[in-house]
Protein backbone atom coordinates (compact mmCIF):
# COMPACT_ATOMS: atom_id res chain seq x y z
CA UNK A 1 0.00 0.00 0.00
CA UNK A 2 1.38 3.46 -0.76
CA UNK A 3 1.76 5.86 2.14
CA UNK A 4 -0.73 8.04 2.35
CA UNK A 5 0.13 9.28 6.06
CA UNK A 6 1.45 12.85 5.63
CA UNK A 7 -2.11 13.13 3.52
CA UNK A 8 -4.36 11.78 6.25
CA UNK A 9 -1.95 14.28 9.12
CA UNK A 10 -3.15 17.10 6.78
CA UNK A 11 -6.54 15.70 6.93
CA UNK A 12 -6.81 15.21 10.62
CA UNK A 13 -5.12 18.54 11.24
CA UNK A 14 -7.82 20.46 9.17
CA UNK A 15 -10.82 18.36 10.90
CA UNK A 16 -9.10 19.27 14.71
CA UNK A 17 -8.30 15.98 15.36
CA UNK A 18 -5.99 14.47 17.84
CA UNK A 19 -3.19 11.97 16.47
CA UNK A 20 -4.55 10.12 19.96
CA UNK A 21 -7.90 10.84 18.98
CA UNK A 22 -7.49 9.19 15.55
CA UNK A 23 -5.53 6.07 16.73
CA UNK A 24 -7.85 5.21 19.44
CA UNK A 25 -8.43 1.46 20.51
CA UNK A 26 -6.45 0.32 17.27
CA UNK A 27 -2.49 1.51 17.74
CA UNK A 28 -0.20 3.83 19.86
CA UNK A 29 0.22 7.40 19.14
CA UNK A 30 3.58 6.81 18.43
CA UNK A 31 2.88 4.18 15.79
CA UNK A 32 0.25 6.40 14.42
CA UNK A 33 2.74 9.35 14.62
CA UNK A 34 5.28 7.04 12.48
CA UNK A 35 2.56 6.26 10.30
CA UNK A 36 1.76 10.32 9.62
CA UNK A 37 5.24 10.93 9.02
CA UNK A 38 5.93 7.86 6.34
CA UNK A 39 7.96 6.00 8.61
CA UNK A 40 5.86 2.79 8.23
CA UNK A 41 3.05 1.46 6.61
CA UNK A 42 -0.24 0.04 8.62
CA UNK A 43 -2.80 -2.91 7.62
CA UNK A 44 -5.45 -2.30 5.28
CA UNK A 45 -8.33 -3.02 7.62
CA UNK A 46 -6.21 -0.15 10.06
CA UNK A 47 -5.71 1.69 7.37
CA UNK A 48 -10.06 1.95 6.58
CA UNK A 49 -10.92 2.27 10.33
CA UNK A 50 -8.47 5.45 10.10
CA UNK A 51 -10.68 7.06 6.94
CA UNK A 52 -13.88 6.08 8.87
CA UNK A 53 -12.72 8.04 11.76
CA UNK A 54 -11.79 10.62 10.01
CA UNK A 55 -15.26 10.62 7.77
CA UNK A 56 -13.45 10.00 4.61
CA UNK A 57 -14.13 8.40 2.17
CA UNK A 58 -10.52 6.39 -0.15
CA UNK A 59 -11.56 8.03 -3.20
CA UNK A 60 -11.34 11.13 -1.82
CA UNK A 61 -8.20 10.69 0.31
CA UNK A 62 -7.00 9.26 -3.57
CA UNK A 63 -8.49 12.74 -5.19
CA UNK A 64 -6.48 14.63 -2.41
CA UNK A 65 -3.28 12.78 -2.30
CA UNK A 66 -3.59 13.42 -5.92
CA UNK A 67 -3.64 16.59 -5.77
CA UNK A 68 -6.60 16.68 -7.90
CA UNK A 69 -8.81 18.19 -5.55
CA UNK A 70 -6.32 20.92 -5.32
CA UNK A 71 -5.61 21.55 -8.68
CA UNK A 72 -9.58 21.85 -9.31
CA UNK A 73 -10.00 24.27 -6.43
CA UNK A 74 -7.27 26.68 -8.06
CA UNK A 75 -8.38 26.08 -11.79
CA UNK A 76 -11.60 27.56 -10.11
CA UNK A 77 -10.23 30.31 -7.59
CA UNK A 78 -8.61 31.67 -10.97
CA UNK A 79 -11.62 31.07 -13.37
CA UNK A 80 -13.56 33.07 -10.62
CA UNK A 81 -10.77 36.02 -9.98
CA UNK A 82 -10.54 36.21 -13.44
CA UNK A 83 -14.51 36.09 -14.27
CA UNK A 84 -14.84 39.12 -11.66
CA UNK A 85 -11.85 40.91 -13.14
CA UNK A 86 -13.78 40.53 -16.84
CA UNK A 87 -16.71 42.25 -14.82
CA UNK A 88 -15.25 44.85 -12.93
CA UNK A 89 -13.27 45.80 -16.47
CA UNK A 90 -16.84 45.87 -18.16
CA UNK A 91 -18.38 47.71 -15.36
CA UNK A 92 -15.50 50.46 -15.37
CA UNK A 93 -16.19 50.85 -18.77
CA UNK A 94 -19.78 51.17 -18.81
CA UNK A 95 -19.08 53.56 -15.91
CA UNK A 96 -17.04 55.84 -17.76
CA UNK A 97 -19.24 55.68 -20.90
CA UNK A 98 -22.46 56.70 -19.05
CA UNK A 99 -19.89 59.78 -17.42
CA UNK A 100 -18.78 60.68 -20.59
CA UNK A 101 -22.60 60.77 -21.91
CA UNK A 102 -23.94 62.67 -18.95
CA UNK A 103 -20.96 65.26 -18.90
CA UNK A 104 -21.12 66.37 -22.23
């Protein structure tokens, strides 16, 4: 099995989860630490009892050790900054065409 540890420590840290928390009744924080930092690998049925703890499901721990999930978010984050820069451009320029009309 690949090591997906360092993705599931940046999953429990965003979800405010304890490493002890996360390990409970199945391993020792310090295996579970060695497990976050790629120091060893853990049994599959460990392994899903860890994602169900966390509320995850493996596809999306795949999608975000990917990096899928992250390149989507920025592909949209720029489509959006970009959309509202189109706007604002369009709405400048309407701006200063309805100026020109009404001081002339």
């Amino acid at each position: 099995m690949s090591n997906y540890g360092i993705t599931i420590k940046s999953i429990r840290k965003n979800k405010g989860y304890t490493q002890k928390e996360v390990a409970a009744n199945l391993f020792t924080q310090a295996t579970y630490s060695n497990f976050e930092a790629a120091k060893t690998d853990i049994l599959s049925f460990s392994f899903m009892h860890l994602l169900s703890q966390l509320q995850i499901s493996s596809e999306e721990l795949m999608l975000k050790d990917s990096g899928v999930v992250t390149t989507m978010l920025s592909g949209i984050a720029i489509y959006i900054a970009f959309k509202s820069s189109f706007e604002l451009i369009r709405l400048l320029q309407d701006t200063k065409y309805y100026y020109l009309i009404l001081t002339n």
